[in-house]
N, C-alpha and C. Protein backbone atom coordinates (compact mmCIF):
# COMPACT_ATOMS: atom_id res chain seq x y z
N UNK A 1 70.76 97.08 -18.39
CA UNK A 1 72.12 97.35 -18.02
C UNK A 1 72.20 98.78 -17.50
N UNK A 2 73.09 99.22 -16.45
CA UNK A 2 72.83 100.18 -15.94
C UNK A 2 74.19 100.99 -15.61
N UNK A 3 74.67 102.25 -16.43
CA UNK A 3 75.89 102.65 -16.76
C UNK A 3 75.76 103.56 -15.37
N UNK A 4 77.26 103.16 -14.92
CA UNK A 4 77.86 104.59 -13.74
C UNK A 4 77.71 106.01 -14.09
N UNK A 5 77.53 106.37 -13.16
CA UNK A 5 78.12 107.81 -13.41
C UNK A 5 79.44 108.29 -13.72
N UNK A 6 79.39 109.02 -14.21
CA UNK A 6 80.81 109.54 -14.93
C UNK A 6 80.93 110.94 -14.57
N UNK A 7 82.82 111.29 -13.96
CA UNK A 7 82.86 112.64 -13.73
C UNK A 7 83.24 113.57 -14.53
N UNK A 8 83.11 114.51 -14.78
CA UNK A 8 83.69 115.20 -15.78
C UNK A 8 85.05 115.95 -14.86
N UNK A 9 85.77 116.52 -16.26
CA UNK A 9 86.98 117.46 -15.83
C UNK A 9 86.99 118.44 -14.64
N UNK A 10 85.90 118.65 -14.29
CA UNK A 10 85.66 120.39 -14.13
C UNK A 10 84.98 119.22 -12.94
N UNK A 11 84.94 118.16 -12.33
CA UNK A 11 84.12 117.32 -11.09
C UNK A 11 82.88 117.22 -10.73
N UNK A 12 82.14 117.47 -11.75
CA UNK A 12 81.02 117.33 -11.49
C UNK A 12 80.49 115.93 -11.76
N UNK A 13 79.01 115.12 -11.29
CA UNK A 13 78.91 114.20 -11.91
C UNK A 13 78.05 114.09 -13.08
N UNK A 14 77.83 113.59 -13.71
CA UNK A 14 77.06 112.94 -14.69
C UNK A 14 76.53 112.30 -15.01
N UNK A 15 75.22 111.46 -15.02
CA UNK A 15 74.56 110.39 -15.19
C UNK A 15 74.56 109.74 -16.50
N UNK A 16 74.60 108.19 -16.57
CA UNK A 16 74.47 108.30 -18.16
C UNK A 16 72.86 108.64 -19.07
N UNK A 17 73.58 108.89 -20.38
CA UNK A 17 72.15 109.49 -20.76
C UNK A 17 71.69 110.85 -20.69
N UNK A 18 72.29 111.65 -19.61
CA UNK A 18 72.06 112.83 -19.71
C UNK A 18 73.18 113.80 -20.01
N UNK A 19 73.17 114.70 -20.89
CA UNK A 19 73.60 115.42 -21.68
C UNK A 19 73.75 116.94 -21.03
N UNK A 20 74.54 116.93 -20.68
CA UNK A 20 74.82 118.53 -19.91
C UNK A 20 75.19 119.68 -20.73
N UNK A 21 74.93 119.56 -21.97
CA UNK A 21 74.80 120.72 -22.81
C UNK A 21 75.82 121.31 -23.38
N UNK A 22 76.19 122.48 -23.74
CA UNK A 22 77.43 123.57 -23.65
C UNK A 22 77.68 123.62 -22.78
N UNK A 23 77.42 123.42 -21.65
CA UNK A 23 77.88 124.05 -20.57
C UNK A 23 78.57 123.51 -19.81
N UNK A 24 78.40 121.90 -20.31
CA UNK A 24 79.65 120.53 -19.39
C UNK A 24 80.55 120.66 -20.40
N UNK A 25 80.93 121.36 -21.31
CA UNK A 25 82.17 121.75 -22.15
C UNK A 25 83.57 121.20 -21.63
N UNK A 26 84.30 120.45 -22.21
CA UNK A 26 85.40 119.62 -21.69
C UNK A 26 86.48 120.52 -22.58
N UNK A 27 87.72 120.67 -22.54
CA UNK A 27 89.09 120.70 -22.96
C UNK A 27 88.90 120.16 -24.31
N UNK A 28 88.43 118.57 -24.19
CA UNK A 28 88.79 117.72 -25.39
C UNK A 28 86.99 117.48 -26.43
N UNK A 29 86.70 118.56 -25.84
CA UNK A 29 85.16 118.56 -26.27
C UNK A 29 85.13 119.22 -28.05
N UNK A 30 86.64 120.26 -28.32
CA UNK A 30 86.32 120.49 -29.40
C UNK A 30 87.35 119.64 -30.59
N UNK A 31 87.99 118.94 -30.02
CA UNK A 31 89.05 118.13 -30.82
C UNK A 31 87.67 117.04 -30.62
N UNK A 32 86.84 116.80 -30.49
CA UNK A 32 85.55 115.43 -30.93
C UNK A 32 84.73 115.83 -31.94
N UNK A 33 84.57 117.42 -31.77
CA UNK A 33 83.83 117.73 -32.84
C UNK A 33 84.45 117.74 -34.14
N UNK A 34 85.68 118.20 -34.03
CA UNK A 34 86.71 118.27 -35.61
C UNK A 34 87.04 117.14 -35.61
N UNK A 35 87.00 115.74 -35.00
CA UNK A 35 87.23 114.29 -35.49
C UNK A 35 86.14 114.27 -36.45
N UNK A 36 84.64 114.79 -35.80
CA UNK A 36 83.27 114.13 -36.35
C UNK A 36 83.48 114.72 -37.81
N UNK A 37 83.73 115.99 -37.89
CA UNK A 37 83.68 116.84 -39.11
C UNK A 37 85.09 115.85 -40.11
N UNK A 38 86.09 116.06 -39.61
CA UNK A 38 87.34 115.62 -40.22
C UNK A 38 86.67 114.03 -40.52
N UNK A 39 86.21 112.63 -40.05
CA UNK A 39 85.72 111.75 -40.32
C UNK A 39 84.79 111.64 -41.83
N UNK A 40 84.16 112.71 -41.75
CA UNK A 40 83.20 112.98 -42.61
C UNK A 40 83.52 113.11 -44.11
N UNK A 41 84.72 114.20 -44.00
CA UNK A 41 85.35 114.34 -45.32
C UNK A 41 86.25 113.17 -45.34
N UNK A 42 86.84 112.79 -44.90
CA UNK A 42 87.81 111.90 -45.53
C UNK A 42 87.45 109.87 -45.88
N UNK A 43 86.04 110.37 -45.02
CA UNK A 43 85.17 108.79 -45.33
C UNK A 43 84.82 109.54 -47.07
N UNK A 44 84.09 111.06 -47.21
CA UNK A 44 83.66 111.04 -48.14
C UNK A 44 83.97 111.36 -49.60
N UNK A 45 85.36 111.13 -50.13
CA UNK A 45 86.25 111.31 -50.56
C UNK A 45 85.67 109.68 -51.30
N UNK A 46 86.48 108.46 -50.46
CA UNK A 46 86.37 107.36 -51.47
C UNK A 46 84.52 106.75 -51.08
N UNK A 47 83.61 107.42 -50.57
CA UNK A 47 81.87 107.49 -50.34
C UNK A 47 81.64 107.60 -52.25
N UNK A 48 82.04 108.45 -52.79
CA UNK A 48 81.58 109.03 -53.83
C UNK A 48 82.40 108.01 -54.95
N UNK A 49 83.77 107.47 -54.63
CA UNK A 49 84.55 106.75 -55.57
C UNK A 49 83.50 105.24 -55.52
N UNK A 50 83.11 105.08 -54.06
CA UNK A 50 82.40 103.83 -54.30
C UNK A 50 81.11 103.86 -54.63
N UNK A 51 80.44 105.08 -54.87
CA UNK A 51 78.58 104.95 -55.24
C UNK A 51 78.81 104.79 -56.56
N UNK A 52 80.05 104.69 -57.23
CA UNK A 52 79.67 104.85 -58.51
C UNK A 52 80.12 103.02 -58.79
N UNK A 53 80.23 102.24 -58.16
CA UNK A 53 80.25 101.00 -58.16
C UNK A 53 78.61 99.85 -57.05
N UNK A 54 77.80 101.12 -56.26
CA UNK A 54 77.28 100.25 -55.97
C UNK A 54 77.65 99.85 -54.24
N UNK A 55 78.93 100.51 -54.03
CA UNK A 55 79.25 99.92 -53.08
C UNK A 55 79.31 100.94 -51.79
N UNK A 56 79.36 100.34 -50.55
CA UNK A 56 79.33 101.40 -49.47
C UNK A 56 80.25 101.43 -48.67
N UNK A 57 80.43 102.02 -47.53
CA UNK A 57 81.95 101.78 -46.80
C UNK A 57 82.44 100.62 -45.87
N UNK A 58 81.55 99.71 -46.11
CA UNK A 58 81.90 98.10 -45.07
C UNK A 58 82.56 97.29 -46.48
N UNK A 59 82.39 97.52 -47.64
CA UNK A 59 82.88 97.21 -49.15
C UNK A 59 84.12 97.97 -49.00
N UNK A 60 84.32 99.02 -48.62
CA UNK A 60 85.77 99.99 -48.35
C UNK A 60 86.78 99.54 -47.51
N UNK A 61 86.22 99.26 -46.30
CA UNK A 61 86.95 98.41 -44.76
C UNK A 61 87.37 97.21 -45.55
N UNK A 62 86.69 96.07 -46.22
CA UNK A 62 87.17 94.99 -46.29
C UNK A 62 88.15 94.90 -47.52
N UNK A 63 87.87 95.78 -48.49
CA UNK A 63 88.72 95.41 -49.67
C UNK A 63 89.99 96.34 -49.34
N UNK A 64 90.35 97.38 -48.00
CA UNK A 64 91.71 98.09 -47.56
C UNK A 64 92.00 96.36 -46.91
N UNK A 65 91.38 95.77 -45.93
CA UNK A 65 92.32 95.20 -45.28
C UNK A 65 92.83 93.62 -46.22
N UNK A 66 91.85 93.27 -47.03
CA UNK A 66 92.58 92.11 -47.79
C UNK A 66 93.53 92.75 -48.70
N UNK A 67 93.22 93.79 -48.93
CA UNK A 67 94.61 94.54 -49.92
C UNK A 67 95.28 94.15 -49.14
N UNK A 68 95.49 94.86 -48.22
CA UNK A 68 96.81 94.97 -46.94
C UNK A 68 97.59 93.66 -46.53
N UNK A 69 96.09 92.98 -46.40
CA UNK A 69 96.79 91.43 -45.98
C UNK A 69 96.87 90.57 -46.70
N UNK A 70 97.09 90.34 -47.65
CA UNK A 70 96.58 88.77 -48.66
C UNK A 70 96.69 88.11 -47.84
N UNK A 71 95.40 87.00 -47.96
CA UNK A 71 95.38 86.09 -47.57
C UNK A 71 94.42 85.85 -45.77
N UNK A 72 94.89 87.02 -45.96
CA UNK A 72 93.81 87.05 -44.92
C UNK A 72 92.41 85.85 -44.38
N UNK A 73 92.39 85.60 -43.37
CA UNK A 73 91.29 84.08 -43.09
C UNK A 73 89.98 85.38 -42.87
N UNK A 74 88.86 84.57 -43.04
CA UNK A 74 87.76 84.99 -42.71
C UNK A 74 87.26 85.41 -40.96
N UNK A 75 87.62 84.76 -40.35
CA UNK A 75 88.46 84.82 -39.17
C UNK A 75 88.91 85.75 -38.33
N UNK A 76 89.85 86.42 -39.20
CA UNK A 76 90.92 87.58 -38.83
C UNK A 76 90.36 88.88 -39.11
N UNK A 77 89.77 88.84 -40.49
CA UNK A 77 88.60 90.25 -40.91
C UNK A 77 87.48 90.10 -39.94
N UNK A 78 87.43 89.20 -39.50
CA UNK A 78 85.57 89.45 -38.47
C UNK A 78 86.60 90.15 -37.18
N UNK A 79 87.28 89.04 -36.57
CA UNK A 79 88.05 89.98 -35.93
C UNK A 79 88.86 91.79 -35.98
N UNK A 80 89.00 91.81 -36.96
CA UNK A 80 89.88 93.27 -37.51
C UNK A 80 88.46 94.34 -37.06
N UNK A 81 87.50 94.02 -38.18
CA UNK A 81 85.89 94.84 -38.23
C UNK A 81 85.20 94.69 -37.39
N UNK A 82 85.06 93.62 -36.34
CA UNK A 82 84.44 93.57 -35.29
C UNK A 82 82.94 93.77 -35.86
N UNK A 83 82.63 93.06 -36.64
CA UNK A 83 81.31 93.29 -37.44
C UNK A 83 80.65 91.61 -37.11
N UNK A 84 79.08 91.27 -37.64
CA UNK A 84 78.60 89.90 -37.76
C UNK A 84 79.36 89.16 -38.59
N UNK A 85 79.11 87.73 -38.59
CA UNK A 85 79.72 86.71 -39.70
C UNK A 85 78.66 87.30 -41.04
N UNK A 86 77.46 87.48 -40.85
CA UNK A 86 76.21 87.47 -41.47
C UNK A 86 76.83 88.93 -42.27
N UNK A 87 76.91 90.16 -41.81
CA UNK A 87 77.57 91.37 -42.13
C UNK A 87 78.53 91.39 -43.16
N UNK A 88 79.40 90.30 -42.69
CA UNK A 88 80.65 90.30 -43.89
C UNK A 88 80.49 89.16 -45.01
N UNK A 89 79.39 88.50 -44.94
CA UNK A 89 78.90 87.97 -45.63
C UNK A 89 78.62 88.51 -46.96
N UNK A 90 77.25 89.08 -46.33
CA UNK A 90 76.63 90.01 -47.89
C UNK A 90 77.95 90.88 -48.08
N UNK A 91 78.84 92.06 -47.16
CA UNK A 91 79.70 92.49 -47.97
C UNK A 91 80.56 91.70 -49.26
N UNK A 92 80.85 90.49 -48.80
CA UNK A 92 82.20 89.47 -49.42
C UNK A 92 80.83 89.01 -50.41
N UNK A 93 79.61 88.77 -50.48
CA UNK A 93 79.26 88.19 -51.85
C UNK A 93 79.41 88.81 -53.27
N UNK A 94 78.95 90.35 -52.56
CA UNK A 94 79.15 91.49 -53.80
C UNK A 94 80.49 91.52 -54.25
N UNK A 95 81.01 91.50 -53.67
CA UNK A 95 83.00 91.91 -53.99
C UNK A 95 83.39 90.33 -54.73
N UNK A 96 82.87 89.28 -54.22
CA UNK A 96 83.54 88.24 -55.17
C UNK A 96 82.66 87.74 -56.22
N UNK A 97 81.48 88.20 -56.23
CA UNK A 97 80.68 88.09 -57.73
C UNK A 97 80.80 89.18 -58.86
N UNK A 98 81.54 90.20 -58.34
CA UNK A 98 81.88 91.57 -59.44
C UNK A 98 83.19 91.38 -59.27
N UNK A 99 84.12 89.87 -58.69
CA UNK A 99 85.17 90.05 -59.24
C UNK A 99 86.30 90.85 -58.79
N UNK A 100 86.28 91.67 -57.31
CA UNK A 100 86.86 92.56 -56.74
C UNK A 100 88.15 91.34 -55.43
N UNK A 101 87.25 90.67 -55.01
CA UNK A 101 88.44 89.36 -54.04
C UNK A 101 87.75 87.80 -54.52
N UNK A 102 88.88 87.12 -54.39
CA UNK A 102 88.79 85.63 -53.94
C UNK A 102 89.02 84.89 -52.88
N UNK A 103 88.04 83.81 -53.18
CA UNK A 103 88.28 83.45 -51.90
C UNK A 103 89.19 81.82 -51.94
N UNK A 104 90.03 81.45 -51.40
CA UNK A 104 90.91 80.23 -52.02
C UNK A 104 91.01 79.59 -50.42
N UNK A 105 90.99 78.35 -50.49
CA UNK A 105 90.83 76.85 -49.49
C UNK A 105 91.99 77.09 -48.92
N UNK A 106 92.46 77.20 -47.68
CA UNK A 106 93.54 77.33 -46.91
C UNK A 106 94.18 75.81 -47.36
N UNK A 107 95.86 76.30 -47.39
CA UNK A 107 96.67 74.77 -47.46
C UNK A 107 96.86 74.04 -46.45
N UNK A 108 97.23 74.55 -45.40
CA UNK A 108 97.31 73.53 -44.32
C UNK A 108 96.02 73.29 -43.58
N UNK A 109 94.64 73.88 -43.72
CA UNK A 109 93.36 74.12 -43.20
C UNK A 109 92.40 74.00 -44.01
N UNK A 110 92.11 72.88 -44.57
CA UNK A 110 91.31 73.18 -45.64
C UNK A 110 89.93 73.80 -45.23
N UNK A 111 89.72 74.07 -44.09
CA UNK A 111 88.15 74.32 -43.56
C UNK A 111 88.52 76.33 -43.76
N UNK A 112 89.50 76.71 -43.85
CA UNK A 112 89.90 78.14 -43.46
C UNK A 112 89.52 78.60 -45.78
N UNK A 113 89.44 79.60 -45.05
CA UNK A 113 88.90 80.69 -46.29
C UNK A 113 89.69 81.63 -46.39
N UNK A 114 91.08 81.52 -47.77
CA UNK A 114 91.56 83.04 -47.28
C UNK A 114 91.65 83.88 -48.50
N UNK A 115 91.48 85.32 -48.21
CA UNK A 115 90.78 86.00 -49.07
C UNK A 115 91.92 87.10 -49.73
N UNK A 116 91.65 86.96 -51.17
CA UNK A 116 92.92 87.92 -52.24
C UNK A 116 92.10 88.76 -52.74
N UNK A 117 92.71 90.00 -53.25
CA UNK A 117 92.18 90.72 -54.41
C UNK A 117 92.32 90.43 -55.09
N UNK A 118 91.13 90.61 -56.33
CA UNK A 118 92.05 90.30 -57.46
C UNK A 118 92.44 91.75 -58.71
N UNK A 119 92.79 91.85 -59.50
CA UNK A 119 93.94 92.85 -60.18
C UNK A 119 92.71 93.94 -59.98
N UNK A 120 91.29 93.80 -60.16
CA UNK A 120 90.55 94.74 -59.95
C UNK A 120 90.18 95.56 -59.04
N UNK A 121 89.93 94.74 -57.67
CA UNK A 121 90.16 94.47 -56.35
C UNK A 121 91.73 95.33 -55.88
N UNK A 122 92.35 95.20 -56.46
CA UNK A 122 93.88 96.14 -56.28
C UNK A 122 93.67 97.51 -56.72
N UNK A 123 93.38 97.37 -57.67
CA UNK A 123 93.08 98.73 -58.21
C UNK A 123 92.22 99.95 -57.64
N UNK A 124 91.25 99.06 -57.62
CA UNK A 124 90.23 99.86 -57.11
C UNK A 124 90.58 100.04 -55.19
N UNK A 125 91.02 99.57 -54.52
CA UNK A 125 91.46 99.73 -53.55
C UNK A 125 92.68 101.08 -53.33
N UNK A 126 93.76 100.84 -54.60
CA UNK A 126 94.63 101.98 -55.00
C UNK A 126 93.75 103.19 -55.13
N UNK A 127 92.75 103.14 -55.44
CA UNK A 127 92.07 104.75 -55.63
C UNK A 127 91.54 105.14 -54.67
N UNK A 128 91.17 104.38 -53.61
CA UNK A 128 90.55 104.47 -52.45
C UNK A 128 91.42 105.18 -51.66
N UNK A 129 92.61 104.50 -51.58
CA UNK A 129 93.64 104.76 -50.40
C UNK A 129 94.19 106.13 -51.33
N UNK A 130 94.40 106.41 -52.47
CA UNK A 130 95.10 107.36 -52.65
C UNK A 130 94.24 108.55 -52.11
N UNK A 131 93.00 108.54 -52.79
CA UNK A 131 92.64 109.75 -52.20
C UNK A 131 92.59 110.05 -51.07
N UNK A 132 92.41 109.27 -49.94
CA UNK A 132 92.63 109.25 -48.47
C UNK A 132 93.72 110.15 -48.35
N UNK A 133 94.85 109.45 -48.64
CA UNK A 133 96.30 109.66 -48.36
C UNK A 133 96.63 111.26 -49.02
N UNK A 134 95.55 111.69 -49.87
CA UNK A 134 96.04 112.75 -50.55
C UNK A 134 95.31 113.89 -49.39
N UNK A 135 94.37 113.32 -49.02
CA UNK A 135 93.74 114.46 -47.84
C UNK A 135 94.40 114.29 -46.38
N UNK A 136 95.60 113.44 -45.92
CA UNK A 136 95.96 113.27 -45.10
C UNK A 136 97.03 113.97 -45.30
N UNK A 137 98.00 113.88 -46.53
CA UNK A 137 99.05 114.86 -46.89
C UNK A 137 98.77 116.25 -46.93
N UNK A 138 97.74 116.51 -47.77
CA UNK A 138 96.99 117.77 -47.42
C UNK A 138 96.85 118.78 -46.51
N UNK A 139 96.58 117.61 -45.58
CA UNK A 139 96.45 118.54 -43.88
C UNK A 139 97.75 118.71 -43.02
N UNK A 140 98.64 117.70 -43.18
CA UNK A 140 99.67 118.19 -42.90
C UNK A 140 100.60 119.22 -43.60
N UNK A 141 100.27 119.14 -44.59
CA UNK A 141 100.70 120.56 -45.01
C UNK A 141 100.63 121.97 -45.27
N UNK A 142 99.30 121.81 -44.85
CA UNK A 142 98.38 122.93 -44.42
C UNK A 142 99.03 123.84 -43.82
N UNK A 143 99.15 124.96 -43.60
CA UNK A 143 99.98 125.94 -43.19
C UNK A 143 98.83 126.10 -41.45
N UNK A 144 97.61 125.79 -41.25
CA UNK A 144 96.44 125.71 -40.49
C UNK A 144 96.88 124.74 -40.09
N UNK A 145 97.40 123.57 -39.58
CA UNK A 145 97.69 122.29 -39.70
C UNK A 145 98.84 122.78 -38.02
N UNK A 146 99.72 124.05 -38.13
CA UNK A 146 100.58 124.33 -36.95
C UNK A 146 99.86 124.65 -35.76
N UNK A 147 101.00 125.22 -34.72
CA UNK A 147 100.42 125.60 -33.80
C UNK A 147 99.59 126.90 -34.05
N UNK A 148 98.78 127.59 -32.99
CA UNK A 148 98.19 128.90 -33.70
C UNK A 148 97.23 128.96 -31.97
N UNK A 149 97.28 130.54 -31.87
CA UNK A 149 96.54 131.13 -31.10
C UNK A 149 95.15 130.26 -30.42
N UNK A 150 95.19 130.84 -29.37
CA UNK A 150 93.76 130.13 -28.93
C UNK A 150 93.46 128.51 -28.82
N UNK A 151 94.70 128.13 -29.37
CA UNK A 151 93.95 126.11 -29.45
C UNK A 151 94.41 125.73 -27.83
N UNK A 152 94.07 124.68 -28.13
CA UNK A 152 94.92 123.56 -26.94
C UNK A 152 96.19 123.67 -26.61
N UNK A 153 96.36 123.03 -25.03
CA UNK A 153 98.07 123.29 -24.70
C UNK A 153 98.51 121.61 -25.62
N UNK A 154 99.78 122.24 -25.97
CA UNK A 154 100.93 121.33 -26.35
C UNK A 154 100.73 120.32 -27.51
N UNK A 155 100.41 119.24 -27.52
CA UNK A 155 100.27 118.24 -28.99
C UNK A 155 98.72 118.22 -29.34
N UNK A 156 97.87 119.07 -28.45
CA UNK A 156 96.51 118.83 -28.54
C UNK A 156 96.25 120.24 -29.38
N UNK A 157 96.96 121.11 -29.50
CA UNK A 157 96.85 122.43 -30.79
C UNK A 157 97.06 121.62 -32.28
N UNK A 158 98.24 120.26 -32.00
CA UNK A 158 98.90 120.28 -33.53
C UNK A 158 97.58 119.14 -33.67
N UNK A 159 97.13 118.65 -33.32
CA UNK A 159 95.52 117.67 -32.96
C UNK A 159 94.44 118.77 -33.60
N UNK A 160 94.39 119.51 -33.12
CA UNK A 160 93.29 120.41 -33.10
C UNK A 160 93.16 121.05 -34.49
N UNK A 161 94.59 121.16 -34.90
CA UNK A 161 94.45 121.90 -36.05
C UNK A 161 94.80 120.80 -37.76
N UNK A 162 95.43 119.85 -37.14
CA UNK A 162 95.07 118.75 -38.51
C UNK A 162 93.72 118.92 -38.47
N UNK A 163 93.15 118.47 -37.59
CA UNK A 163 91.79 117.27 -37.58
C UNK A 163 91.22 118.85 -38.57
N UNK A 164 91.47 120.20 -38.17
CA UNK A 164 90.51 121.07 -39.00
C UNK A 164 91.43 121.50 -40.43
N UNK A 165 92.77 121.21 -40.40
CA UNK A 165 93.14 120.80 -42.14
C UNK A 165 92.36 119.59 -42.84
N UNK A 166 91.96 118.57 -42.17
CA UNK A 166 91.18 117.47 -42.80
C UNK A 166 90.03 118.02 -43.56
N UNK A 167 89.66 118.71 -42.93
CA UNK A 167 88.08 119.13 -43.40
C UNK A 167 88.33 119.81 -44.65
N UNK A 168 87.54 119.87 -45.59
CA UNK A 168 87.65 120.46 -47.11
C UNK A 168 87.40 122.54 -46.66
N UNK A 169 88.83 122.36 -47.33
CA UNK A 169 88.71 123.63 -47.52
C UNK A 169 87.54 124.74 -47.38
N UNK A 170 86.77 125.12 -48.11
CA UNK A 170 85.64 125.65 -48.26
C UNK A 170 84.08 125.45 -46.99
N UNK A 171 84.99 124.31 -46.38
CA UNK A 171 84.00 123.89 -45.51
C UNK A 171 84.58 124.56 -43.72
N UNK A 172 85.68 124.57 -43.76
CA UNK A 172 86.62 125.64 -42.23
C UNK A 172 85.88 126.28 -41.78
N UNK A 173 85.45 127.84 -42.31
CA UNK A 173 84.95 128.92 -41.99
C UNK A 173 83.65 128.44 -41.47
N UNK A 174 82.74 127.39 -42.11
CA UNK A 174 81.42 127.26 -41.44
C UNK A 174 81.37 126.13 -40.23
N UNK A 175 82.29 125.80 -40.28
CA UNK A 175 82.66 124.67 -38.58
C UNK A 175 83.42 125.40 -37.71
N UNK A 176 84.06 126.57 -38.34
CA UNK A 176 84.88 127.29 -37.42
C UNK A 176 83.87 128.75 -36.44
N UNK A 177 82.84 128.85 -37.90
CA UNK A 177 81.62 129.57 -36.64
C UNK A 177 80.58 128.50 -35.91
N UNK A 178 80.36 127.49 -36.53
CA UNK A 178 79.33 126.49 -35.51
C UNK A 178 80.33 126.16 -33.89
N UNK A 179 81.31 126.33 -34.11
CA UNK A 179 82.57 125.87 -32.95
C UNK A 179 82.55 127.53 -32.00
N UNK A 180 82.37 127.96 -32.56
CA UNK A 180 82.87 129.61 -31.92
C UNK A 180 80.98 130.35 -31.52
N UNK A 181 80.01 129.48 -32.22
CA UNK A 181 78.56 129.58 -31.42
C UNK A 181 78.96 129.26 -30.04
N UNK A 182 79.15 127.97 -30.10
CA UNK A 182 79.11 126.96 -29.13
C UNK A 182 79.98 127.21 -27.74
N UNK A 183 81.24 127.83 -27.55
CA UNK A 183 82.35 128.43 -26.99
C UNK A 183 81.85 129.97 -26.66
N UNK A 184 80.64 130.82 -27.53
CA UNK A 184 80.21 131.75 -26.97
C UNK A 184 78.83 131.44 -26.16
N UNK A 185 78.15 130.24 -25.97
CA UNK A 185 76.80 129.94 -25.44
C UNK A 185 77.97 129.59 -24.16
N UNK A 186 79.03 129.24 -23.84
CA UNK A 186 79.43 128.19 -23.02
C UNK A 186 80.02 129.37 -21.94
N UNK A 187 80.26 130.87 -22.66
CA UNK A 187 81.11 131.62 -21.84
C UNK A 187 79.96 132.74 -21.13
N UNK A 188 78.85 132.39 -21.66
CA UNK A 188 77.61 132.98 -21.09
C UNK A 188 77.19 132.87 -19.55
C-alpha cells in the first residue's frame, strides 16, 4: 500500500515514513505531545487500580462501556472498540469468570448476547471512572489550566494548557523542559 504525500503547514511536502525532525515543527505539534504525556497519566491512574486485579486496559474499555450501557450486544462493543471478535473474547472470559459482567440471551434475539455488570463489575468500574474524573476536574481547575503567555492563539492555549494540567503535578517541569529542548533545536 502506498501512502501520498502529505503537506505540511509551512508547504512543504512530505513523504510518508519520513520524519522531518524538529524542524517540520507544526503549530499543533506541541498540543500532540501534551495529549501523549496527558494520555499517559490519566490511562495510569486506573493502570495501577487494575494490576492489582490482574487486569489491563482493554478489561478497562469494556467494563466503562457495559457500565454505561447495560445490555449492551456483543455486537455494539466490537463496534464501540473497534477491536477482534477473538480480542474481546479473552477480555469478556476473565471479567465473567471473576464475576465482574454477565452475559444474558437476548429476548427478542435469542442468538444476541447482552452484556451487564454485575454489583462487582459496578463497583469496580466506579473506581475507575472516579479517579479519571478526579484528574479531569483537577485540570480544570488548575490555575495552569488558563490562558497564559507564549501558548497557542485562541481555544488552542485553553487545549494546550489542560492537556499540561492533566499531567501529574510533579511531572510539568520535566515535559515543560523536554518541550522547550525541542522549540530551542527548532529555532536554531
Amino acid at each position: 500500500m502506498t501512502l501520498p504525500a502529505t503537506q505540511t503547514a509551512g508547504g512543504a511536502t512530505s513523504e510518508p515514513g519520513h520524519h522531518s525532525g524538529a524542524a517540520g515543527q507544526s503549530p499543533g505539534d506541541d498540543l500532540i505531545e501534551l495529549l501523549f504525556f496527558a494520555y499517559r497519566d490519566f490511562v495510569g491512574d486506573p493502570d495501577r487500580i487494575l494490576a492489582q486485579y490482574g487486569f489491563g486496559r482493554a478489561h478497562h474499555r469494556v467494563l466503562h462501556f457495559v457500565d454505561r450501557y447495560p445490555g449492551l450486544t456483543i455486537a455494539e462493543l466490537l463496534d464501540i472498540l473497534r477491536i477482534t471478535k477473538q480480542s474481546l473474547n479473552r477480555v469478556l472470559k476473565d471479567l465473567i469468570e471473576q464475576d465482574y459482567i454477565v452475559q444474558k440471551t437476548g429476548t427478542s434475539d435469542r442468538r444476541q448476547r447482552l452484556l451487564f455488570c454485575t454489583d462487582r463489575g459496578t463497583a469496580l468500574a466506579g473506581d475507575l471512572i472516579r479517579v479519571q474524573t478526579h484528574r479531569v476536574t483537577r485540570a480544570l481547575a488548575d490555575p495552569a489550566a488558563g490562558p497564559a503567555e507564549g501558548g497557542l492563539d485562541g481555544g488552542a492555549i485553553s487545549a494546550q494548557n489542560f492537556l499540561l494540567a492533566m499531567i501529574e503535578p510533579e511531572e510539568r517541569a520535566a515535559v515543560r523542559r523536554l518541550m522547550a529542548r525541542r522549540a530551542r533545536s527548532v529555532a536554531r
